[in-house]
Each structure stands twice: as C-alpha cells, then as structure tokens.
Protein backbone atom coordinates (compact mmCIF):
# COMPACT_ATOMS: atom_id res chain seq x y z
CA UNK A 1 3.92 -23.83 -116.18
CA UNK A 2 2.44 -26.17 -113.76
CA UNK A 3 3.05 -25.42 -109.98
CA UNK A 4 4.93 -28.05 -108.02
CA UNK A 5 3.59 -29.86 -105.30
CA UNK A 6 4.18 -30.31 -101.32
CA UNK A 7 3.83 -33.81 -100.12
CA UNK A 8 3.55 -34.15 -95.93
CA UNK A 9 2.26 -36.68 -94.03
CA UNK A 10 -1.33 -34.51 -94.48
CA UNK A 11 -0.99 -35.49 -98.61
CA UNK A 12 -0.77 -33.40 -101.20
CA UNK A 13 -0.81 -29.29 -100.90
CA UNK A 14 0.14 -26.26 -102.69
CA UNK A 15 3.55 -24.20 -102.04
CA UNK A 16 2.93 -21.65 -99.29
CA UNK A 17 6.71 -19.92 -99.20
CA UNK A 18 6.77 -17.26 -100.76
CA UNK A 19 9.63 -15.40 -100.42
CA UNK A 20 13.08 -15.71 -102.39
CA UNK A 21 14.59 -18.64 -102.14
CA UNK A 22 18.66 -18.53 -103.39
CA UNK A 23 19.89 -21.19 -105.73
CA UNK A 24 23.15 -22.08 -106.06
CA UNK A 25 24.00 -21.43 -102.34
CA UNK A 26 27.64 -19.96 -101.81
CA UNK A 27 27.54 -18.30 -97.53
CA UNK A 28 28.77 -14.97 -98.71
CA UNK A 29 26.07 -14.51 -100.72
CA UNK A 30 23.57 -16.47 -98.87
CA UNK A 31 24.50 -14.70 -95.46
CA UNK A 32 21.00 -12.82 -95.08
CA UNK A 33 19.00 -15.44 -97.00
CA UNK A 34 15.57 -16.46 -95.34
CA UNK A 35 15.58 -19.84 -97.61
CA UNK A 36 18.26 -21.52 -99.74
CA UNK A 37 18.49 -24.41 -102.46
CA UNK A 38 21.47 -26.86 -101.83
CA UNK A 39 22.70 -29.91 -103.13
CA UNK A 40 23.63 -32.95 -101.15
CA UNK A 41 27.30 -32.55 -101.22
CA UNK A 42 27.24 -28.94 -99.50
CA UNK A 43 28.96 -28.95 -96.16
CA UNK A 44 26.50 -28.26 -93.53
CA UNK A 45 28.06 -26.38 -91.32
CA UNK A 46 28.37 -23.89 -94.01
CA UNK A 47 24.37 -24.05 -94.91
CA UNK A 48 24.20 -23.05 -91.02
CA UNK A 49 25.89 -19.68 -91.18
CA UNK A 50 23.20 -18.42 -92.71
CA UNK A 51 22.21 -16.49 -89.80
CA UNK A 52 18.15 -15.97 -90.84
CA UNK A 53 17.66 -19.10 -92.50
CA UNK A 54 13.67 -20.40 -91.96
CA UNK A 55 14.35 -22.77 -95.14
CA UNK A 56 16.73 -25.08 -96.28
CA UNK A 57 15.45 -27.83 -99.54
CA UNK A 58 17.65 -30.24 -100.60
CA UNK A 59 17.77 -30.78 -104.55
CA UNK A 60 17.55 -34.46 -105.33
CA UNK A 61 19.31 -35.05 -108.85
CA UNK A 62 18.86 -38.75 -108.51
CA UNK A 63 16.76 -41.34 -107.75
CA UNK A 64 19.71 -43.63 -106.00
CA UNK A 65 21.90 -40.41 -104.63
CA UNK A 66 20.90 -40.70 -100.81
CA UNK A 67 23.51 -38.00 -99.92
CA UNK A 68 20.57 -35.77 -99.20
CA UNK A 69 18.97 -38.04 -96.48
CA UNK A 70 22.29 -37.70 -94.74
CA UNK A 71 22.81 -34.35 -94.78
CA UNK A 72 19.14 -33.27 -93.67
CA UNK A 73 20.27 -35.98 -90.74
CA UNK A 74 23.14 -33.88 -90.05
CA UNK A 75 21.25 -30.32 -89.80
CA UNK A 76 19.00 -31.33 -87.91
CA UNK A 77 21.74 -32.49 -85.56
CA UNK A 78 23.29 -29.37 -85.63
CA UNK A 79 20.51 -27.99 -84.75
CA UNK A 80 18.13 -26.19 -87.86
CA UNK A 81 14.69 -26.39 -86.50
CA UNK A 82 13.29 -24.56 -89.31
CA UNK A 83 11.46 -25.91 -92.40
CA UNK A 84 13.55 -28.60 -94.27
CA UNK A 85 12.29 -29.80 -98.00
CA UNK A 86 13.24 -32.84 -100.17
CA UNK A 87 13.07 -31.91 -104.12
CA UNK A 88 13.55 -33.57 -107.24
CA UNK A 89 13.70 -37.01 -107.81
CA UNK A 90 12.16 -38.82 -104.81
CA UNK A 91 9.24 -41.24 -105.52
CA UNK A 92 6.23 -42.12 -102.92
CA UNK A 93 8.80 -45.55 -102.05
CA UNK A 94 11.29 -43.21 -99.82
CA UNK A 95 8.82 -40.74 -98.49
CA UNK A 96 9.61 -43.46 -95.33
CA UNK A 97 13.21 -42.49 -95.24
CA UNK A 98 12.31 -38.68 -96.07
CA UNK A 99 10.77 -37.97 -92.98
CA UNK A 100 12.99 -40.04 -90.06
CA UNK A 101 15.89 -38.42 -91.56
CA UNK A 102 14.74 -34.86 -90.78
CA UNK A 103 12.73 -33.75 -93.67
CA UNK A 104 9.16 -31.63 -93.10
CA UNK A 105 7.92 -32.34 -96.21
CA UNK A 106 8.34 -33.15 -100.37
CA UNK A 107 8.32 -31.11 -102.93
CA UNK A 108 7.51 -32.76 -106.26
CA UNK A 109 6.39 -31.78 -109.86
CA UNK A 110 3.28 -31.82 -111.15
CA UNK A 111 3.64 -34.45 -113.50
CA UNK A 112 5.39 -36.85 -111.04
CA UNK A 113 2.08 -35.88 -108.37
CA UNK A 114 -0.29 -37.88 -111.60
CA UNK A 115 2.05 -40.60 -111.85
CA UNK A 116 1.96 -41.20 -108.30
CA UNK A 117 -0.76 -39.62 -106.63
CA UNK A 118 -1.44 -38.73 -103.06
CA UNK A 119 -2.45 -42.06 -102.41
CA UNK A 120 1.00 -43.70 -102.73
CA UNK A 121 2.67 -40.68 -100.91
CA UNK A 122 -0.20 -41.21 -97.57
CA UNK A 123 0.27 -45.19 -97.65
CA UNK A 124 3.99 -44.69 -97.03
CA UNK A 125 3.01 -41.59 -94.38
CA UNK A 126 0.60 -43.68 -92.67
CA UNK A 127 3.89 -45.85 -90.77
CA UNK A 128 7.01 -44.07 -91.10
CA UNK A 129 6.87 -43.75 -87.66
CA UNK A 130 6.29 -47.53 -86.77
CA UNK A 131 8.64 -48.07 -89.11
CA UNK A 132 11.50 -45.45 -87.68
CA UNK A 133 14.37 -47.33 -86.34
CA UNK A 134 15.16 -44.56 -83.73
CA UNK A 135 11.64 -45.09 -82.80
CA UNK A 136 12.23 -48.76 -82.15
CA UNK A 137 15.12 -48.28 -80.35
CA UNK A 138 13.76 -46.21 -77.73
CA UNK A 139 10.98 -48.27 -77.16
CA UNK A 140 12.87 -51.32 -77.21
C-alpha cells in the first residue's frame, strides 16, 4: 500500500504523526485521544472535549461537501490551536479555501499526488493569503 501524502504551503511531504489516530469519533471513547478522524457533520463542541487532543482531520467524502471548511472555521474559533488536516477528496483548486478556513495542511493519496502533483498544490499556496478575504478586510 502506497503511503498518503501531506500537502502544506511547503509542497508535498511524508506523514510525520505517528501515534493512534481514532476513527469513528464518539467523546466517550475519544476522551483521552491525542488525534481523532471526524466527519463534517460532527458537532464541534463535542470534538473539543477531547481534553488531549494535538490532532483533529476532517474526512472529505466529497468533492462539493464544503461542510468541512466550516467546521475547521468553527474550531479554530473555539479555540483548537493544534494540528488540523483536510482528507479525502480535495483537489489542488480548494487548497485556497483549505488554508483561510483553518486547516494546517492536506492529506491526499498517492494516486491523487500523480494526478495533480506538487506543482498545482504550490501555485494555489503561493496566494491564498492575497487572496484571503479576512486578509483584505483588515487591510482595507
């Protein structure tokens, strides 16, 4: 099995967590969880109770589902500082809404990564932040 890939604003690198991360997040379970898996439609204030949480990726199922922008928006709001990953089906096109709405980074598969390589995913890094709306609006 090929290893996904981490898209930043850097390009392309290799997946450096390695500790558990738990699917299929339910709080109970999840309490003492350093990194969890969630899907867009999971309340956040939930996700947050997780009281040693350094991870939190957001499983995108489909390419026009942008329930996962919002809710990255909204833990970072709350106040999650740690790592926060996109996954699934994202294409190079919204890495420029991926990282305004709170997101450190993309994780994508391998075979995605050929079809659009790093290229694409640095020529939409290169002005997210020119491009940022909040960014206009305090300079504005």
């Amino acid at each position: 099995m090929t290893a996904n890939v981490i898209v930043t604003d850097d390009g392309f690198s290799k997946e450096d967590w390695h500790s558990p991360i738990i699917s299929n997040f339910d709080v109970p379970r999840s309490k003492e969880a350093l990194a969890i898996d969630v899907m867009p439609n999971c309340d956040p204030v939930d996700i947050l109770k997780t009281s040693n949480l350094k991870m939190i990726r957001i499983n995108f199922s489909d390419f026009s589902d942008g329930r996962g922008f919002t809710l990255a928006r909204i833990i970072r709001l709350l106040g999650f500082t740690g790592r926060l990953c996109a996954k699934g089906l994202l294409i190079s096109d919204k890495y420029s809404m991926v990282r305004p709405s709170g997101f450190d980074e993309v994780e994508i598969t391998a075979a995605l990564a050929k079809k659009q390589p790093e290229e694409h995913w640095l020529y939409r890094a290169d002005g997210w932040q020119d491009n940022d709306y909040q960014n206009r609006m305090r300079t504005s």
